[in-house]
Protein backbone atom coordinates (compact mmCIF):
# COMPACT_ATOMS: atom_id res chain seq x y z
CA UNK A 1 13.31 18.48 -21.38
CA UNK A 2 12.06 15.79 -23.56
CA UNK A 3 12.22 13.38 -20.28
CA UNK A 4 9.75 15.50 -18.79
CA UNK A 5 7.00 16.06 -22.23
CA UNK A 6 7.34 12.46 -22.22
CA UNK A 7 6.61 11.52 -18.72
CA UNK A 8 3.88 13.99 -18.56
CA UNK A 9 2.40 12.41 -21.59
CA UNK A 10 2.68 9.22 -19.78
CA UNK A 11 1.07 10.18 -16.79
CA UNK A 12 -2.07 11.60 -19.18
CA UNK A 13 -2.36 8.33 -21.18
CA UNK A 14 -2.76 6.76 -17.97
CA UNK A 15 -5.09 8.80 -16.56
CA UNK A 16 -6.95 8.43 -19.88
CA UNK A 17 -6.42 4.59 -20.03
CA UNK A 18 -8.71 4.73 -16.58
CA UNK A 19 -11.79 6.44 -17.96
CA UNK A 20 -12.02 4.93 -20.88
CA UNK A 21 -11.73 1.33 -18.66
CA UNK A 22 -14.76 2.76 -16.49
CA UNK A 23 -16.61 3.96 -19.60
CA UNK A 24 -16.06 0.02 -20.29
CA UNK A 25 -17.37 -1.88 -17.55
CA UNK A 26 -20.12 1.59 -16.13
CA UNK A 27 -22.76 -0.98 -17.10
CA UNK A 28 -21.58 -3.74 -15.43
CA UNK A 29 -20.96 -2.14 -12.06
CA UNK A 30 -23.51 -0.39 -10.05
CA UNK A 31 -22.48 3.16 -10.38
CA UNK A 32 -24.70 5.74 -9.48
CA UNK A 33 -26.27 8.04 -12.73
CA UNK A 34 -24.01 10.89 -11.80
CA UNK A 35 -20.87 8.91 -11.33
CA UNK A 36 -22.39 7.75 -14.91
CA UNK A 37 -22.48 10.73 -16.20
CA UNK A 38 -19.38 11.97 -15.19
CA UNK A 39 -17.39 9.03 -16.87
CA UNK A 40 -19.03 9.96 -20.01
CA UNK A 41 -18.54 13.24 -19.83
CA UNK A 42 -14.88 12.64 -19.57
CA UNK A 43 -14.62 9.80 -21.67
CA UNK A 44 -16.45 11.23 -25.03
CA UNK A 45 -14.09 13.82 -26.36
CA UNK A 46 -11.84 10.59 -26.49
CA UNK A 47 -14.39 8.49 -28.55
CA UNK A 48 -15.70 10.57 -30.70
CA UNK A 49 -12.98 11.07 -33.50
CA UNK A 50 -12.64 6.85 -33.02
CA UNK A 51 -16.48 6.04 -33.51
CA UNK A 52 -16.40 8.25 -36.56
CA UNK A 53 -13.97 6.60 -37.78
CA UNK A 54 -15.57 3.19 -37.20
CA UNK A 55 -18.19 4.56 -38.57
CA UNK A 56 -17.37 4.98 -41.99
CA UNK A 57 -15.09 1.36 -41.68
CA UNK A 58 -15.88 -1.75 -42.46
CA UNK A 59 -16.16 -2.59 -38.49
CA UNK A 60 -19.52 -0.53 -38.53
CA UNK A 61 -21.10 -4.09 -39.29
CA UNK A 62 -20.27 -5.04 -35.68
CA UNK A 63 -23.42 -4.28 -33.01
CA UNK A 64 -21.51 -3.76 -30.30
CA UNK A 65 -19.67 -0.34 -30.24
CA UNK A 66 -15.40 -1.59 -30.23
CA UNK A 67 -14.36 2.16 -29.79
CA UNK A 68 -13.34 2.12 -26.62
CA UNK A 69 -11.53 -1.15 -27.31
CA UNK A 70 -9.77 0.12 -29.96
CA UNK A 71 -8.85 3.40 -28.26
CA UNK A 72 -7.15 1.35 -25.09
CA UNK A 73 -5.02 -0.13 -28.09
CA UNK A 74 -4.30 2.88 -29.23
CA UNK A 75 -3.57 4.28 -25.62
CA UNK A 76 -1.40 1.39 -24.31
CA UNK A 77 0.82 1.98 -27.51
CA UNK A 78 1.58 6.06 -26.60
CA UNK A 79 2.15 5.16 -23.38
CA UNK A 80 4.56 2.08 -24.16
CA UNK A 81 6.13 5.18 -26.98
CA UNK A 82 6.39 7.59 -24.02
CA UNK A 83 8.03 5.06 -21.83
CA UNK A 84 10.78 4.03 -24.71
CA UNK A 85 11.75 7.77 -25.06
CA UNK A 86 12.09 8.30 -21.03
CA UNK A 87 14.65 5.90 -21.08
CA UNK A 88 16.14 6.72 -23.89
């Protein structure tokens, strides 16, 4: 049962991992606005709780916004956890 949670888990941390790596580079590729908008409509409930923290953080003194960056961190480590307890 616990293989399964876990590799579910997996497979959403992944799936996450991808939007927030589009809400990333949706500047630097020609999307159109509704492909845009769709990225950040997935993306946000994600960032939120992260830029508030940031916010209230010493890193607030940085002008470029390193939520995203520091969510993928946070992202690739659950996923790497999920993966340890699969094989375990």
């Amino acid at each position: 049962m616990l293989y399964y949670i876990a590799y579910c888990l997996n497979i959403f941390f992944m799936i996450l991992e991808i939007f927030i790596l589009l809400y990333i580079v949706k500047n630097l590729l020609p999307f159109g606005m509704a492909l845009k908008g769709l990225i950040d409509i997935l993306a946000m409930p994600a960032l939120i709780p992260i830029q508030k923290i940031v916010k209230h953080s010493v890193l607030k003194c940085f002008k470029l916004d390193i939520s995203p960056y520091i969510l993928l961190i946070v992202l690739f480590y659950l996923g790497s956890l999920c993966s340890y307890l699969m094989e375990a």
